[in-house]
Each structure stands twice: as C-alpha cells, then as structure tokens.
N, C-alpha and C. Protein backbone atom coordinates (compact mmCIF):
# COMPACT_ATOMS: atom_id res chain seq x y z
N UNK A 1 98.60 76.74 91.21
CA UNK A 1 99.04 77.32 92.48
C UNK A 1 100.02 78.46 92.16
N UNK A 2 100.09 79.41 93.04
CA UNK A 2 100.38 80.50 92.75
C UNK A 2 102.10 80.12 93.30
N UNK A 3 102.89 81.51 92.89
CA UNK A 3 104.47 81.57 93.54
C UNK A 3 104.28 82.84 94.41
N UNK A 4 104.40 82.58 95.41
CA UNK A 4 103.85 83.79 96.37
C UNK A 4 105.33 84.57 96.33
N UNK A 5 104.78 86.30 95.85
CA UNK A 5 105.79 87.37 95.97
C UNK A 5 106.76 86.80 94.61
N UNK A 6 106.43 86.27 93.19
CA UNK A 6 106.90 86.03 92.58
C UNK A 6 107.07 86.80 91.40
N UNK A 7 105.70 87.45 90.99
CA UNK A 7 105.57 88.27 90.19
C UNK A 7 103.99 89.18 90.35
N UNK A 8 103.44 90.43 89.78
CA UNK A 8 102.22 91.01 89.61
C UNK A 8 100.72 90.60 88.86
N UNK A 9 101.24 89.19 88.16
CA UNK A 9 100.13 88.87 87.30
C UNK A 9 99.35 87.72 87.97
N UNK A 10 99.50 86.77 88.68
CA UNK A 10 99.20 85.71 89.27
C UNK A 10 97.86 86.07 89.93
N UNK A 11 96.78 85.15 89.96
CA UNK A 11 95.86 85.08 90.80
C UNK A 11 95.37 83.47 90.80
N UNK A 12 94.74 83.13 91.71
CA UNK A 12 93.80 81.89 92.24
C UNK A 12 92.80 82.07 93.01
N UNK A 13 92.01 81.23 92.94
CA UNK A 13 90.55 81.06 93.60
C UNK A 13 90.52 79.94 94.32
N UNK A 14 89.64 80.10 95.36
CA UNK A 14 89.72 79.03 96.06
C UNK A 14 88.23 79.08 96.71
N UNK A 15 87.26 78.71 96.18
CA UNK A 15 85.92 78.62 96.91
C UNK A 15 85.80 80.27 96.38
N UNK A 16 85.03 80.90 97.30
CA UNK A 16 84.62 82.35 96.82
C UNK A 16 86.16 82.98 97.12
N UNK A 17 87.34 82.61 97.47
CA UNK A 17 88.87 83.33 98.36
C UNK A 17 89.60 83.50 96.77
N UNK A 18 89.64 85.37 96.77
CA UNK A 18 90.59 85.30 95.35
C UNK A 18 91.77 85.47 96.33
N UNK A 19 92.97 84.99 95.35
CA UNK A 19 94.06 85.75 95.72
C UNK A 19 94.95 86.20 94.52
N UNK A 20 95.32 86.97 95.13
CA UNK A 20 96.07 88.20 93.78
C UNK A 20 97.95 88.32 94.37
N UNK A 21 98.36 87.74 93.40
CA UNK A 21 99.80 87.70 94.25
C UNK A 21 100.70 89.17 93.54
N UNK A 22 101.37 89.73 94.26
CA UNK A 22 102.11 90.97 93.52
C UNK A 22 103.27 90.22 94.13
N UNK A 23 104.72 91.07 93.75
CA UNK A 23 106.38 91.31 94.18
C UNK A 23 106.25 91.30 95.63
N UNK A 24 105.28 92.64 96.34
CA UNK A 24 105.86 92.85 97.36
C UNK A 24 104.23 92.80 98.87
N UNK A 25 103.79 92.09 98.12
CA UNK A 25 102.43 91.71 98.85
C UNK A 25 101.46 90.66 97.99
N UNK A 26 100.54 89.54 99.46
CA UNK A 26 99.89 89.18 98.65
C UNK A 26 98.00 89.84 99.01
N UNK A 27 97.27 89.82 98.00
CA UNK A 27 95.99 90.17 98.85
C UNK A 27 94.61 88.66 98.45
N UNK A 28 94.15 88.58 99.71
CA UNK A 28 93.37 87.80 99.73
C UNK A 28 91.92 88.19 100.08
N UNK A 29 90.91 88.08 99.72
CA UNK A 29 89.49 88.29 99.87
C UNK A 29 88.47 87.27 99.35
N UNK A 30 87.34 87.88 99.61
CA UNK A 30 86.37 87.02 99.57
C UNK A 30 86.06 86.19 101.07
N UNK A 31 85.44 84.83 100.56
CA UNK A 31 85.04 83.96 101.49
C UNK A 31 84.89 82.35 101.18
N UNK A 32 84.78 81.43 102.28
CA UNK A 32 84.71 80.29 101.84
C UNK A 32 84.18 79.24 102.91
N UNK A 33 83.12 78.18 102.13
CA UNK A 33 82.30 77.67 103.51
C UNK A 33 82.97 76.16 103.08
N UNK A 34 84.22 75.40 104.36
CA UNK A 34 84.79 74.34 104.09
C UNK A 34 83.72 73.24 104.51
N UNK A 35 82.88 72.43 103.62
CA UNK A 35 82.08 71.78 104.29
C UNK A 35 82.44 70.45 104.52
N UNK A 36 82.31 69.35 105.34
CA UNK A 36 82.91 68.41 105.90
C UNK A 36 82.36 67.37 104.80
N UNK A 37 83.24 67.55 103.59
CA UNK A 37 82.86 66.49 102.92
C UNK A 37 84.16 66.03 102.21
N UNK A 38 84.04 66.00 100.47
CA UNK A 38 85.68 65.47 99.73
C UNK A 38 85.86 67.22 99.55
N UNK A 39 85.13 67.63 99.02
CA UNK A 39 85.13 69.33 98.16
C UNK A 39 85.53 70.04 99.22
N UNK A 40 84.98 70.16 100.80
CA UNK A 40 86.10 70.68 101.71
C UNK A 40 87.28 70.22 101.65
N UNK A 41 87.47 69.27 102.20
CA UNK A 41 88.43 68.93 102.36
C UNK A 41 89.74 69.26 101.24
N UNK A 42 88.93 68.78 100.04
CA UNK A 42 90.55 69.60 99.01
C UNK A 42 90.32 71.10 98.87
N UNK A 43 89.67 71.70 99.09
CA UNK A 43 89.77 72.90 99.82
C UNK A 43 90.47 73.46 100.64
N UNK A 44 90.40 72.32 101.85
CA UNK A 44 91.66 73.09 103.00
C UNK A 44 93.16 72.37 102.35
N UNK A 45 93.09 71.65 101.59
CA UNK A 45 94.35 70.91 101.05
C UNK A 45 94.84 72.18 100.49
N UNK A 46 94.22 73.14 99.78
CA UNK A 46 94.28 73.61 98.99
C UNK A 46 95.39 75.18 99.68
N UNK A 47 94.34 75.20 100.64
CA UNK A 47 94.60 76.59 101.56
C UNK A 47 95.71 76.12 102.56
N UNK A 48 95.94 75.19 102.64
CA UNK A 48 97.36 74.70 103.49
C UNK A 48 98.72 74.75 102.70
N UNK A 49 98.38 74.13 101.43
CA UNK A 49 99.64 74.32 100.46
C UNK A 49 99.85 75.47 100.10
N UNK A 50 98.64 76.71 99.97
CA UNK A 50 99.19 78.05 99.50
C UNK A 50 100.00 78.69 100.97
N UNK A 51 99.53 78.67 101.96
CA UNK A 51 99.67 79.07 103.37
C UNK A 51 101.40 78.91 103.58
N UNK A 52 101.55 77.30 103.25
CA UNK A 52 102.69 76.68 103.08
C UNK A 52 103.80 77.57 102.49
N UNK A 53 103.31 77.78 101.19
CA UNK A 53 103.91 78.52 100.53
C UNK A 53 104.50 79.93 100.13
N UNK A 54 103.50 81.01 101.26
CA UNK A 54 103.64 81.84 101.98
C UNK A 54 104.52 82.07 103.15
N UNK A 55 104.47 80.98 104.26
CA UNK A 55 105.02 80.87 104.89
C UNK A 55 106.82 81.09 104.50
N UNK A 56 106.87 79.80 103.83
CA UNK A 56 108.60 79.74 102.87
C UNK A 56 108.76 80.71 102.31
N UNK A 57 108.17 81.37 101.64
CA UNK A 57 108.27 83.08 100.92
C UNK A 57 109.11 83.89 102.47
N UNK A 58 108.22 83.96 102.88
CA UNK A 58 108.85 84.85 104.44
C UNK A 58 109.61 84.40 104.78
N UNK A 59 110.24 83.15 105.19
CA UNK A 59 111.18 83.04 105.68
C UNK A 59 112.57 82.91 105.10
N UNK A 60 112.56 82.93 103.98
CA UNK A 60 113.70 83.71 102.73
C UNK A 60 114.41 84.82 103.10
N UNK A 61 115.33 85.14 104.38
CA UNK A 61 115.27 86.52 104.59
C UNK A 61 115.72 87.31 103.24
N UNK A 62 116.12 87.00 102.08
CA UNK A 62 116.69 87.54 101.28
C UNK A 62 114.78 88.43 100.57
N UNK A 63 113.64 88.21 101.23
CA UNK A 63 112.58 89.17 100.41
C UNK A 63 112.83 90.36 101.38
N UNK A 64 112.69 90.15 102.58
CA UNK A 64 113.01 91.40 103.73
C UNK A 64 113.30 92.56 103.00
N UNK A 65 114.64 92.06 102.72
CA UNK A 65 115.53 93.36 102.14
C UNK A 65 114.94 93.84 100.53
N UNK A 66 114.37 93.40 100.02
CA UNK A 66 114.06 93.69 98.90
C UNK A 66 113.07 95.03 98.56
N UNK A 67 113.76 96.04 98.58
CA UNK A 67 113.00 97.18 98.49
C UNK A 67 112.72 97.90 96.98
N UNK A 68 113.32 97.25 95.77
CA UNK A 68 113.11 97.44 94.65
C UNK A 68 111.59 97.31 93.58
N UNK A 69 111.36 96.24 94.10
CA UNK A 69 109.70 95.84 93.84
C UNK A 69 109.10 96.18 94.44
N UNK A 70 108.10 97.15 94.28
CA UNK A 70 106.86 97.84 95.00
C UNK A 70 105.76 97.61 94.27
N UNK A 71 104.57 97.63 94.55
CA UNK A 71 103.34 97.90 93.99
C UNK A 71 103.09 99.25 93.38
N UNK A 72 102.78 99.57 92.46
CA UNK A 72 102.08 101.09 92.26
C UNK A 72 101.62 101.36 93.04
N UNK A 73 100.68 100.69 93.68
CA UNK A 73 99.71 101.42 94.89
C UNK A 73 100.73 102.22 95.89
N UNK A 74 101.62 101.19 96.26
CA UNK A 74 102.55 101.99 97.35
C UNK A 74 103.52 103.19 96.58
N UNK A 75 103.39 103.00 95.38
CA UNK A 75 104.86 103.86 95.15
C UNK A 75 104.11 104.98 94.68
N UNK A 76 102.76 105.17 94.26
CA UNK A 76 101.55 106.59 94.22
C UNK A 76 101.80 107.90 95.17
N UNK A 77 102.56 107.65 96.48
CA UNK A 77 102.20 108.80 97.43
C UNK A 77 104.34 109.27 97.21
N UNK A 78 104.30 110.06 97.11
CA UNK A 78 105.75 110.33 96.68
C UNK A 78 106.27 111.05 98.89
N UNK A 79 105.24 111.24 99.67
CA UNK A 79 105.38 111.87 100.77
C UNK A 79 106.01 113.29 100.66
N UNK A 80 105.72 114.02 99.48
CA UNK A 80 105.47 115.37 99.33
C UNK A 80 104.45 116.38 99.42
N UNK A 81 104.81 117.52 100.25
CA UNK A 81 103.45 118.26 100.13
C UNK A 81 103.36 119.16 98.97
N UNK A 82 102.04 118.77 98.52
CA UNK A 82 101.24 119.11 97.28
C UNK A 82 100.12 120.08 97.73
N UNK A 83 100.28 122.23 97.60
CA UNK A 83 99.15 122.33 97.18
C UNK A 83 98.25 121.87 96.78
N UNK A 84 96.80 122.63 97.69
CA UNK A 84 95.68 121.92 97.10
C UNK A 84 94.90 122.78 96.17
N UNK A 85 94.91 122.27 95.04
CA UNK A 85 94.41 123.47 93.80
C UNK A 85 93.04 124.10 93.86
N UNK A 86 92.19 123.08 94.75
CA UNK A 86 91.10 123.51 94.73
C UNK A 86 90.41 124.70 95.90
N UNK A 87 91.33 124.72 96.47
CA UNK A 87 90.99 126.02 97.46
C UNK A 87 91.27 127.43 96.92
C-alpha cells in the first residue's frame, strides 16, 4: 500500500486501477470489474484502505501549504512569454 503524497516513486495496482503516487498529486487510471465474490471483495477492501488513506493525507492541513514539492509536469511552464521560433 502506497503513502499517499509521500514521495515520486510509489505505485500500486489494483485490478486493471494503476496508481502512481507523487509529493503533490496522486494519479489514478485504468479500470476495474468488482465482482461479487472473495477477489471483489478484497478488492474493494483494497480501494477503501487506499481512499482511507487519501482522505487522512488531505486532511493534514499542514500538505495545503506545502508549495515546495511540485511535479515536473507542473513546474515545466515557467508562465513566460516565449517567442515562437518557428514563424
């Protein structure tokens, strides 16, 4: 199980559901068919305890403020205008 907003390397699976945990986001995709049997069921066990654990992440107000950890993705656009070379 993952530490949600703990660090950039973390991932889990859950049925076809990756999740990829970073600092300052988590991302989840894929899909998953809970079927009413044992294998669902620890399935949603599964997706309740991460959920859980998400949840308590957020309500930490001490991540709010945390503007030091970014993703690359977000920290890529500097919100400068950049000539466009190709014109």
């Amino acid at each position: 199980m993952i530490e949600p907003f703990a660090n950039d390397h973390q991932s889990m699976q859950i049925g076809d559901i990756v999740i990829e945990n970073q600092k300052d986001k988590i991302t989840i995709y894929g899909d998953i068919d809970l079927a009413l049997d044992a294998s669902g069921y620890a399935q949603a066990q599964q997706l309740h305890e991460l959920t859980g654990k998400i949840i308590a992440a957020f309500e930490d107000k001490s991540l709010y403020s945390n503007s030091e950890d970014k993703s690359k993705e977000n920290d890529d656009q500097s919100g400068k205008y950049i000539d466009n070379p190709f014109i």
